[in-house]
Protein backbone atom coordinates (compact mmCIF):
# COMPACT_ATOMS: atom_id res chain seq x y z
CA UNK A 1 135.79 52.65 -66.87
CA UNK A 2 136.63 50.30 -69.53
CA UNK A 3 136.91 47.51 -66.59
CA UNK A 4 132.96 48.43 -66.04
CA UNK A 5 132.28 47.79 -69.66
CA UNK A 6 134.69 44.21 -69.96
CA UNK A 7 132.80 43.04 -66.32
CA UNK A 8 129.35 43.73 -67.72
CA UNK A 9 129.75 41.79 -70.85
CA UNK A 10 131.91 38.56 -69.39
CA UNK A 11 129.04 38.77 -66.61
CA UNK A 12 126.06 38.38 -68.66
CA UNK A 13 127.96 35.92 -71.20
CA UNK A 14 128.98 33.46 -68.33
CA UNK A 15 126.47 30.81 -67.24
CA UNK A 16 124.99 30.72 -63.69
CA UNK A 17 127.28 28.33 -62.36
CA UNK A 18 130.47 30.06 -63.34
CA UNK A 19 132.72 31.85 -61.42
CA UNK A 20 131.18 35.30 -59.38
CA UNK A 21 134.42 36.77 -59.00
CA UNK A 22 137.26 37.94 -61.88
CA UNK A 23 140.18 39.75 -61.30
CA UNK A 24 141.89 42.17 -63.84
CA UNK A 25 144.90 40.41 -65.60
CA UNK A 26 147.14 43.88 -64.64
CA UNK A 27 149.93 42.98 -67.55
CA UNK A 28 146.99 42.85 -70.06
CA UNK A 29 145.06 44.94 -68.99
CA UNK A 30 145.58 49.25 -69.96
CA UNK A 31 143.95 52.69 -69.69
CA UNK A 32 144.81 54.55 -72.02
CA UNK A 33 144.05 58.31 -72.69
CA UNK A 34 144.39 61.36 -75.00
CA UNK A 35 143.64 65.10 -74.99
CA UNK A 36 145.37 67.98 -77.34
CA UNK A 37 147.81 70.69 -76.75
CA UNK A 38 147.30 73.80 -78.68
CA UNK A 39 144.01 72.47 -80.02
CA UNK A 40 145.49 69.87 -82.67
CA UNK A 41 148.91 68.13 -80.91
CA UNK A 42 147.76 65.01 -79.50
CA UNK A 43 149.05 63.34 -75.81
CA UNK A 44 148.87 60.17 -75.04
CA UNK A 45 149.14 58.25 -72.02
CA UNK A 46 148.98 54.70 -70.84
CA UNK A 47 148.99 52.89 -67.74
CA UNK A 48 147.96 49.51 -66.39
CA UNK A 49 144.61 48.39 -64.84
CA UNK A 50 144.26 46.35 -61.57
CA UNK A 51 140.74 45.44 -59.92
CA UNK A 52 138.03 42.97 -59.72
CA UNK A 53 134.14 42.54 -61.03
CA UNK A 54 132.15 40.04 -58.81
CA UNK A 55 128.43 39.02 -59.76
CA UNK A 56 125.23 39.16 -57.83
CA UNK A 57 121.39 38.92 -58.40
CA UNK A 58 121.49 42.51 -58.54
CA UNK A 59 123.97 43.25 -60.99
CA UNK A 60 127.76 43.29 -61.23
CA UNK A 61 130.17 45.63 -59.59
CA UNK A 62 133.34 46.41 -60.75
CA UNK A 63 136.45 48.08 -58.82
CA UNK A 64 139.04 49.26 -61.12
CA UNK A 65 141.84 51.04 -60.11
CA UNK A 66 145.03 52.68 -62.20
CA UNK A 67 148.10 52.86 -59.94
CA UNK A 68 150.02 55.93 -61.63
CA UNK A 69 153.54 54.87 -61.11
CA UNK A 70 153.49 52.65 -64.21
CA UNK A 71 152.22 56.03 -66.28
CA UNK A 72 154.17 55.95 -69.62
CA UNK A 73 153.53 59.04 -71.98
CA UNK A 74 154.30 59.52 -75.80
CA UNK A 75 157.00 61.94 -75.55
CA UNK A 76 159.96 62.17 -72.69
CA UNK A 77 158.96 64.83 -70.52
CA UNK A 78 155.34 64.56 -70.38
CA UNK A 79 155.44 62.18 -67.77
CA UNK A 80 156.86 63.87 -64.94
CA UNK A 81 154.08 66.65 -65.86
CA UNK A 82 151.43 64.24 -66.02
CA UNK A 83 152.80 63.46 -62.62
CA UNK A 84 152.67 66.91 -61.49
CA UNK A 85 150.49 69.06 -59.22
CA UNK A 86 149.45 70.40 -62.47
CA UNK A 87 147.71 67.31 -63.51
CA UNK A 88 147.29 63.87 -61.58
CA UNK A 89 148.98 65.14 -58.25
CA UNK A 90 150.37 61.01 -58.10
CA UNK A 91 152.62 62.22 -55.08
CA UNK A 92 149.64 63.17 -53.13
CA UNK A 93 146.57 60.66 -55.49
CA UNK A 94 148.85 57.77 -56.33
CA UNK A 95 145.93 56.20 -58.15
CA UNK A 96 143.25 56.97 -59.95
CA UNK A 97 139.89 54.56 -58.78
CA UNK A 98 136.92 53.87 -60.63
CA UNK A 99 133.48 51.88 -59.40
CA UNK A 100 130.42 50.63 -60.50
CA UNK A 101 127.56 48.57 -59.06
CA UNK A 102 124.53 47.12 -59.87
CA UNK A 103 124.94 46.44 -63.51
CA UNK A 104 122.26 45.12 -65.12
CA UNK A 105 123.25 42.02 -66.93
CA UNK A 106 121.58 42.94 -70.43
CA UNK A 107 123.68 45.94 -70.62
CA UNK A 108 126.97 43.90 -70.51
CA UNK A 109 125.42 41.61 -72.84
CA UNK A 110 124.23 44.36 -75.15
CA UNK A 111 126.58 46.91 -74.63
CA UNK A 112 125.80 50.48 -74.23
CA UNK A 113 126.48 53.41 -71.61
CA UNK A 114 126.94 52.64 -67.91
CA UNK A 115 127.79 54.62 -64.66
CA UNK A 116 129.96 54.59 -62.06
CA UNK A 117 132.23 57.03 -59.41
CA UNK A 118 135.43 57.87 -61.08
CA UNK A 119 138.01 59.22 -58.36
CA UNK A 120 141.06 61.43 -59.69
CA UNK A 121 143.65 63.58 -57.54
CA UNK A 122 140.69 63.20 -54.57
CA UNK A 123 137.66 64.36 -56.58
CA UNK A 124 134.41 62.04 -56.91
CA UNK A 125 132.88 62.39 -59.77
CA UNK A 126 129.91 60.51 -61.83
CA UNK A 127 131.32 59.30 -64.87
CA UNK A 128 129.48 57.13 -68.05
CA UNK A 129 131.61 55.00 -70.00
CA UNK A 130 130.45 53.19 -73.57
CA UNK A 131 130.62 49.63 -73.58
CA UNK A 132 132.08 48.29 -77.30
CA UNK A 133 131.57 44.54 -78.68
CA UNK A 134 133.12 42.20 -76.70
CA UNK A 135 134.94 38.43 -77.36
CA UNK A 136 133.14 36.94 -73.95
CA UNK A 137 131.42 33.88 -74.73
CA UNK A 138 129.62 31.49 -72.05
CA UNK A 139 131.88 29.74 -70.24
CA UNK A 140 135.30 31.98 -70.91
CA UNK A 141 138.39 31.60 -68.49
CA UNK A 142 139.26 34.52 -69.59
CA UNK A 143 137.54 37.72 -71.34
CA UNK A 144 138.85 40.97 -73.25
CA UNK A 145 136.32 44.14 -72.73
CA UNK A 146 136.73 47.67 -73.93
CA UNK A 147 135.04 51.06 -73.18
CA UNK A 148 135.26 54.90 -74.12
CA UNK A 149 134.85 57.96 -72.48
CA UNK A 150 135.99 62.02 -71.84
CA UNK A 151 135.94 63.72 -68.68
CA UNK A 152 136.94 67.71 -67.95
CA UNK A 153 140.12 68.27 -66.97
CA UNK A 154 138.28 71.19 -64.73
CA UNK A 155 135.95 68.92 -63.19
CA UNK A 156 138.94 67.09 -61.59
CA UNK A 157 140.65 70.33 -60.54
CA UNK A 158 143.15 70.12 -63.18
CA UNK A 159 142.81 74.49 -63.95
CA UNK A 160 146.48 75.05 -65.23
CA UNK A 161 147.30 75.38 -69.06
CA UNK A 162 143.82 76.27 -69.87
CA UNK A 163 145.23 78.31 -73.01
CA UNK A 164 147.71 75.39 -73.85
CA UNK A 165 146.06 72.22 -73.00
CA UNK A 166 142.32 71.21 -73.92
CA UNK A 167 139.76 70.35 -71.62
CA UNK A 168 138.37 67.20 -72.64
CA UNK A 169 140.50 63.82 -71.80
CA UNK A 170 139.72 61.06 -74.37
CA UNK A 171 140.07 57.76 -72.42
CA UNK A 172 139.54 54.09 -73.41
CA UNK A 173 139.91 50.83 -71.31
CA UNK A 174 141.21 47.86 -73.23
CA UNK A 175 140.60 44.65 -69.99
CA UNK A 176 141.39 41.39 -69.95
CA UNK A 177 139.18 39.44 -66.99
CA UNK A 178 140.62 36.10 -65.67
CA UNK A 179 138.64 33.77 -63.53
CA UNK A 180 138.99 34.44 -59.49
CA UNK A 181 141.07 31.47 -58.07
């Protein structure tokens, strides 16, 4: 999501004759997310981001995905729910995958909503993401990017807590894009 957003920007910053490929620095680079319990008692989650954004004539794509092992939560015992049948299902969806292509090059310049499939515990969705001001200059080795965005916790099959847990999942991507070797 927020990898969309960070490969946008670095892609319409860099000059022709840079580098068409970037990879995700995975130790920099986080997802991080929020929604409420009992309509006020925020949860937040983190993990790290993995993936790539190559460049083409017709626009960027970017392949993002969040391998759920390295969830950390705010408070012991969420994680193991997060982990759950009741929310991610990582036993059975060890990751969750998101992809974009053909991004325009103004947009990651300018900033602004983009597109892409967003794939949680199996389920496809379309998902927009907000691109935010970004640090990539021409010529950059390296690039930070950030993006915002909700989703329904319904839309992705998670149905359980309903009076408990809110909907709406907050999420932002904070990436750091290195030059492909």
């Amino acid at each position: 999501m927020r990898v969309l957003a960070a490969a946008l920007l670095l892609w319409t910053a860099l000059p022709a004759a840079a580098a068409s490929a970037y990879r995700l620095d995975a130790e920099a680079s986080r997802v991080h997310f929020q929604l409420h319990a009992l309509g006020w008692w925020p949860v937040h989650g983190e993990a790290r981001a993995e993936g790539t954004v190559s460049f083409a004539d017709a626009g960027a794509t970017i392949d993002v995905r969040v391998p759920l092992a390295a969830l950390r939560m705010n408070r012991e015992g969420y994680r193991d729910w997060a982990l759950s049948p009741e929310f991610f299902w990582a036993a059975r969806h060890p990751q969750l995958h998101f992809r974009a292509e053909g991004i325009a090059h103004e947009r990651l310049r300018e900033g602004g909503e983009i597109a892409g499939a967003l794939q949680v515990r199996g389920r496809e969705r379309e998902t927009r993401f907000v691109l935010l001001a970004s640090d990539c200059v021409d010529g950059v080795e390296t690039c930070r990017v950030r993006a915002r965005g909700e989703l329904s916790r319904r839309s992705f099959g998670m149905r359980t807590r309903r009076l408990t847990l809110g909907d709406r999942i907050r999420i932002e991507l904070d990436l750091r894009l290195v030059a492909a070797p």
